[in-house]
Protein backbone atom coordinates (compact mmCIF):
# COMPACT_ATOMS: atom_id res chain seq x y z
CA UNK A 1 0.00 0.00 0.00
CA UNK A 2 1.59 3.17 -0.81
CA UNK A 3 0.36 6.22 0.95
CA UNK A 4 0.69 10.15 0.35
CA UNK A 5 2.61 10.89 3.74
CA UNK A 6 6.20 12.14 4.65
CA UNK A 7 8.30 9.40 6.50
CA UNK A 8 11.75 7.92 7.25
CA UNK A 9 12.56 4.93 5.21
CA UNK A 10 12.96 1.91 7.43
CA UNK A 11 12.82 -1.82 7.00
CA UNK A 12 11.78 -4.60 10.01
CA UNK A 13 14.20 -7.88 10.02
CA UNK A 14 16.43 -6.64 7.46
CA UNK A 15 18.57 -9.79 6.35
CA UNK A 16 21.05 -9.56 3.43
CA UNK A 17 23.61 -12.09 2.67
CA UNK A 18 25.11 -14.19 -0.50
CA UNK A 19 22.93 -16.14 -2.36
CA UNK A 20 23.23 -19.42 -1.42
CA UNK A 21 22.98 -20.68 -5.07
CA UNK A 22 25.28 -18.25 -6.63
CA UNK A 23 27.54 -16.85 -3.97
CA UNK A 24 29.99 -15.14 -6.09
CA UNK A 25 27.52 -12.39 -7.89
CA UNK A 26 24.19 -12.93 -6.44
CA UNK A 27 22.94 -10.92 -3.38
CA UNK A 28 19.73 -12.33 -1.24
CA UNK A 29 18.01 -9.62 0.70
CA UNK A 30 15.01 -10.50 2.76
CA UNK A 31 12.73 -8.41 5.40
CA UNK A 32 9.88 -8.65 7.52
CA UNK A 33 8.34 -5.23 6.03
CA UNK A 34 10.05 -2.29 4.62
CA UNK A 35 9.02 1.64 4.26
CA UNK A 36 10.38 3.25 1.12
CA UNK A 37 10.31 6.60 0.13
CA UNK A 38 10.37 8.20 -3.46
CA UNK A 39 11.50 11.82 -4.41
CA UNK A 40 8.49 13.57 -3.05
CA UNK A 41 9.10 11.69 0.38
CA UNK A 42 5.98 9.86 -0.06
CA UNK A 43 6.29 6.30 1.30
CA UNK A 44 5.31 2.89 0.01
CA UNK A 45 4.47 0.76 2.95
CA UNK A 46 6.11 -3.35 2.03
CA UNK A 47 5.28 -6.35 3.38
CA UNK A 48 7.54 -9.18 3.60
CA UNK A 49 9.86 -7.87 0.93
CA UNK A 50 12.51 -10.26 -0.49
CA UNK A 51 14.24 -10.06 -3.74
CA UNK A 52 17.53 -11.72 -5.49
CA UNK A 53 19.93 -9.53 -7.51
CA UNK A 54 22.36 -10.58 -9.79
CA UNK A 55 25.37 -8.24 -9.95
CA UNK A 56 26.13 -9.63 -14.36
CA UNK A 57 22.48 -8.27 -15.16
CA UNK A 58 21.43 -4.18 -15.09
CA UNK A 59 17.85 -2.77 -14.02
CA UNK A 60 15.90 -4.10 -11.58
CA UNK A 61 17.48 -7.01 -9.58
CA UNK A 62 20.85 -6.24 -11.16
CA UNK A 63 23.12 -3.51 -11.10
CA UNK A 64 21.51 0.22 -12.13
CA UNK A 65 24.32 0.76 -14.58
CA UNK A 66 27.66 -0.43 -16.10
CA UNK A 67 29.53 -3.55 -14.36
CA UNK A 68 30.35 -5.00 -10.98
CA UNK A 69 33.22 -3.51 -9.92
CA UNK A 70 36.78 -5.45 -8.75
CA UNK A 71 38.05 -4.51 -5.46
CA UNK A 72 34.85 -2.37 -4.66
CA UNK A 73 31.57 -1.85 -2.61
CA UNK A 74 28.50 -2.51 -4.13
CA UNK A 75 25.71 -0.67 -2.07
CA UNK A 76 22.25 -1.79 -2.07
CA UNK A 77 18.61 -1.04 -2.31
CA UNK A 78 14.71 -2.16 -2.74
CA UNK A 79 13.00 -0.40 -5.21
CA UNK A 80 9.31 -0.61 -6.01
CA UNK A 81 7.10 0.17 -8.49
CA UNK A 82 4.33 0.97 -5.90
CA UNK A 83 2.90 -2.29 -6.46
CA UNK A 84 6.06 -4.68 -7.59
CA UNK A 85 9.40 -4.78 -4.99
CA UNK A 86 12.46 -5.46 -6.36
CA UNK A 87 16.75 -5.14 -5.64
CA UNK A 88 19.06 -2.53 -6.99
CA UNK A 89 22.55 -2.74 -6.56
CA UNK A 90 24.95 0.34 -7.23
CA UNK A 91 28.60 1.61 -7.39
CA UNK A 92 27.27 5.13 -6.10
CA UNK A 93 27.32 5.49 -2.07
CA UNK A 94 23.92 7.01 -0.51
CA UNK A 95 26.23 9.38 0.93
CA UNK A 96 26.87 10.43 -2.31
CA UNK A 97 23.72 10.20 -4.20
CA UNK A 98 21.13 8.14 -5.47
CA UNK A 99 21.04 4.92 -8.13
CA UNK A 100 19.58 5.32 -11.35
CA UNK A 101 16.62 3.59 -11.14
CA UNK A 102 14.65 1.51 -13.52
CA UNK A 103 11.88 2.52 -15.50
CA UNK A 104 8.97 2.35 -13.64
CA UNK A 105 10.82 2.32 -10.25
CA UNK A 106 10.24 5.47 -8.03
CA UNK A 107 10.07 4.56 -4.53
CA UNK A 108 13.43 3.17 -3.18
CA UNK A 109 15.02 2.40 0.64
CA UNK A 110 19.10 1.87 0.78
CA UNK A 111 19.74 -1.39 2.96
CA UNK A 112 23.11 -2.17 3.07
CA UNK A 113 26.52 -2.93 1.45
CA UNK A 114 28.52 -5.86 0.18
CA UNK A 115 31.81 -5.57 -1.35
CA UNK A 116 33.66 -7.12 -4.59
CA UNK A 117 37.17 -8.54 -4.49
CA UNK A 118 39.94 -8.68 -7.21
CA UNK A 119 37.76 -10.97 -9.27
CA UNK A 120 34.17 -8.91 -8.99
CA UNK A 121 33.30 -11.91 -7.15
CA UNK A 122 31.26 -11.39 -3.67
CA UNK A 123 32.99 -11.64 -0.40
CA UNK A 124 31.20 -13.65 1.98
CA UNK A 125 29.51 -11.28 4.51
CA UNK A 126 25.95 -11.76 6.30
CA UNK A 127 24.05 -8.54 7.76
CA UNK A 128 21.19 -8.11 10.12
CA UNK A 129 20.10 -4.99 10.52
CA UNK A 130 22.58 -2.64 11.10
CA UNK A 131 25.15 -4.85 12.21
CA UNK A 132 27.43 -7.03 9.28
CA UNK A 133 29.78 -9.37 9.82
CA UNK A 134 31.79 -11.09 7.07
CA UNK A 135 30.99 -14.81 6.92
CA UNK A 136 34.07 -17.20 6.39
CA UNK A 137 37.95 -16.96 6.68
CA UNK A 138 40.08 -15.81 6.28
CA UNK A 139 39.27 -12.29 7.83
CA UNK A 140 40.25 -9.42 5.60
CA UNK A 141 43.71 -8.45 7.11
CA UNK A 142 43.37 -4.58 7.97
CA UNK A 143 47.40 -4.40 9.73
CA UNK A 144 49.83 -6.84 9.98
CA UNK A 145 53.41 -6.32 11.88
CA UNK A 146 55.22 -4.12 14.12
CA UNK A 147 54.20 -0.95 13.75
CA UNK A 148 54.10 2.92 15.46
CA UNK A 149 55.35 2.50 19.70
CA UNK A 150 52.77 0.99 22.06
CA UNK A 151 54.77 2.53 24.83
CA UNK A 152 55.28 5.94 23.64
CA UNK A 153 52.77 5.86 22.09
CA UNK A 154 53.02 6.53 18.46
CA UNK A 155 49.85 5.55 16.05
CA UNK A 156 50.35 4.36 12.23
CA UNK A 157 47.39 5.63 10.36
CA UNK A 158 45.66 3.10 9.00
CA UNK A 159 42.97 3.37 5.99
CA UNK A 160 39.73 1.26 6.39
CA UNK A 161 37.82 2.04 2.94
CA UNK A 162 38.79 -1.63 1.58
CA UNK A 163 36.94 -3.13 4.67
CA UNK A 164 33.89 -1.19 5.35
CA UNK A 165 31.86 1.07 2.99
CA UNK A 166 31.53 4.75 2.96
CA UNK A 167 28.24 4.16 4.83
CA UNK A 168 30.34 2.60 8.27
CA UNK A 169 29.69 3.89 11.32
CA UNK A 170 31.69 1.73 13.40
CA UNK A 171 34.53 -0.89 12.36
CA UNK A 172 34.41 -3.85 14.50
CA UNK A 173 38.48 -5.65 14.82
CA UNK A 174 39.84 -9.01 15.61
CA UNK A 175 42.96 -8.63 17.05
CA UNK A 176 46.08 -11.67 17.10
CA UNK A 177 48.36 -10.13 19.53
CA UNK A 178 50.89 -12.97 18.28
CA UNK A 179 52.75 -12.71 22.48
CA UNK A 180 53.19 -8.67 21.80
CA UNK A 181 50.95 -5.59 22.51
CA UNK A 182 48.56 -4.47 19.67
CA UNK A 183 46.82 -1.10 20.16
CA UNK A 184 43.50 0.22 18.28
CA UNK A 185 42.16 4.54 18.45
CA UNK A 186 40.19 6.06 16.15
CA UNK A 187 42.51 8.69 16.87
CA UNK A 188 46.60 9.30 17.46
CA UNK A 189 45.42 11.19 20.71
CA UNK A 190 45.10 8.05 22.96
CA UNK A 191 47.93 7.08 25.35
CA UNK A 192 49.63 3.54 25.67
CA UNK A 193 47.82 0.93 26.82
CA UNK A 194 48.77 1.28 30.68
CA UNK A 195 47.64 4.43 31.07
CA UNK A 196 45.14 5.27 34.05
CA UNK A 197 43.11 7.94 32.07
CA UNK A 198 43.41 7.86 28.32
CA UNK A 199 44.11 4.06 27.44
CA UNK A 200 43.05 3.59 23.59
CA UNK A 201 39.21 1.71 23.77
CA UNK A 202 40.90 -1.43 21.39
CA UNK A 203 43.63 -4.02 21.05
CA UNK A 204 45.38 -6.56 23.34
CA UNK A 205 47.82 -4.96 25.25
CA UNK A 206 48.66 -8.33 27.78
CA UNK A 207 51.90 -9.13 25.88
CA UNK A 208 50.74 -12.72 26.82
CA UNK A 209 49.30 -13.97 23.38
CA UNK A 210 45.74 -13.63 24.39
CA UNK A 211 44.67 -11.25 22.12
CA UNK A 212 43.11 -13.39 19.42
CA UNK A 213 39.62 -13.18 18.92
CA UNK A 214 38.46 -10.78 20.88
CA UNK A 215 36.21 -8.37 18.54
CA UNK A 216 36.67 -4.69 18.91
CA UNK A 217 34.15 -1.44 18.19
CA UNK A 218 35.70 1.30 16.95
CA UNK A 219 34.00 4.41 15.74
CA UNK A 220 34.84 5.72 13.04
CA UNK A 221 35.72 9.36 13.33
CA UNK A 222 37.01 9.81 9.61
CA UNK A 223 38.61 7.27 6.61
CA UNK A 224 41.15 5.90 8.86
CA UNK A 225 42.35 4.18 11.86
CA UNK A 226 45.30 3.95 14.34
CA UNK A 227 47.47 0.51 15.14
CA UNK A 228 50.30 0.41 17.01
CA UNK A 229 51.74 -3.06 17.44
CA UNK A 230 55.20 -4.43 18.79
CA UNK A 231 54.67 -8.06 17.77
CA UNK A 232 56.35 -8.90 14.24
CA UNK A 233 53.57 -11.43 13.74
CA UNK A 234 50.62 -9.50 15.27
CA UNK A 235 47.63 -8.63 13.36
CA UNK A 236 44.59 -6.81 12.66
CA UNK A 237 41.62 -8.44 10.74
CA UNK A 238 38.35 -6.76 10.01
CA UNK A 239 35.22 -9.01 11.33
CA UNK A 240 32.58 -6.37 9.82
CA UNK A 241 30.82 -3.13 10.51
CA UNK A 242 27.79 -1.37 11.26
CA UNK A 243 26.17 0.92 8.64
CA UNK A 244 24.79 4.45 10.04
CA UNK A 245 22.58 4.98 6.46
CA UNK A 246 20.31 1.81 7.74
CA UNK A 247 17.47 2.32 9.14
């Protein structure tokens, strides 16, 4: 039913993950119901929306224009005809503008992101809601090796737009301290990791090799991050994000 009101966009149950039939370029998204808004702000009220697209395909359920791209984000939508629902997948960020929809398609609602590796095939990632999480190992690999002080301390900056999309909010980190200290800021203004009043609010600073696997939310105050890490084997990985556009 679509009715001649202002709203928000907004979906209930949001799921979006790899098709389980085509992993590599297909894109399941699923909801319980779904608000979606066209240029007027008027909204189309959706129940039980679900829809497959296929990144080698263009218009509806397929990409809006041009190809997948390789080592890039894909951001997605449901579009609807006001009485048809369908996917839309894009190169364009919502924070940058809209898709080009299909003929036929004016009401729209952005739901989330998945990104393409070297290949323009899929990386395994599953979202609910806000919250995404990528799916199978090995863990994207956001630092790796001694780097900056952890005693001083002295941050590297570190750039996160390979591992979360422009949308990201907050980047959540697994951390494999490898027996040495490994420090996360979303500044260089935080102190080492044993101090009483400005300790950074991620890592594993124990020096005792416990580090591994314990996730990490860091907000994102701008395109990068800071690591400082003393262990020649320590890393970073990137275990997914959450998406401030989502509603």
């Amino acid at each position: 039913t679509c009715l001649p009101v202002s709203a928000v966009g907004s979906t209930s149950a949001l799921g979006i993950t790899n098709n389980s039939g085509t992993p590599d370029t297909k894109i399941t998204i699923g909801a319980k119901a779904a608000s979606l808004l066209n240029s007027a702000g008027n909204v189309c009220r959706v129940t039980n929306p679900s829809a497959t697209i296929d990144l080698t395909t263009t218009g509806a359920n397929g990409m809006d224009t041009g190809a997948r791209p390789a080592n890039g984000w894909v951001y997605l939508y449901l579009i609807s005809t006001g009485a048809a629902t369908a996917g839309l997948a894009t190169t364009t960020s919502p924070s940058a503008g809209l898709p080009t929809l299909p003929a036929g398609y004016g009401y729209y609602l952005y739901v989330g992101a998945m990104r393409c590796d070297g290949s323009q095939n899929l990386l395994r990632t599953l979202q609910f809601g806000r919250k995404t999480r990528y799916k199978s190992p090995p863990l994207p690999t956001v630092q790796s090796g001694s780097t900056g002080s952890v005693t001083v301390p002295t941050y590297t900056s570190t750039a996160v737009a390979d591992f979360v999309p422009l949308t990201a909010s907050i980047i959540t980190l697994v951390v494999n301290d490898a027996n040495g200290a490994v420090l996360i800021a979303p500044n260089n203004s935080y102190g080492a990791y044993n101090s009483s009043t400005n300790p950074p609010p991620g890592g594993a600073p124990n020096n005792n090799g416990t580090g591994g696997g314990n996730a990490h939310d860091i907000f994102l105050e701008g395109s990068n991050i800071f690591i400082a890490n003393n262990a020649s084997a320590g890393r970073v990985l990137c275990y997914g994000w959450e998406d401030y556009f989502v509603n």
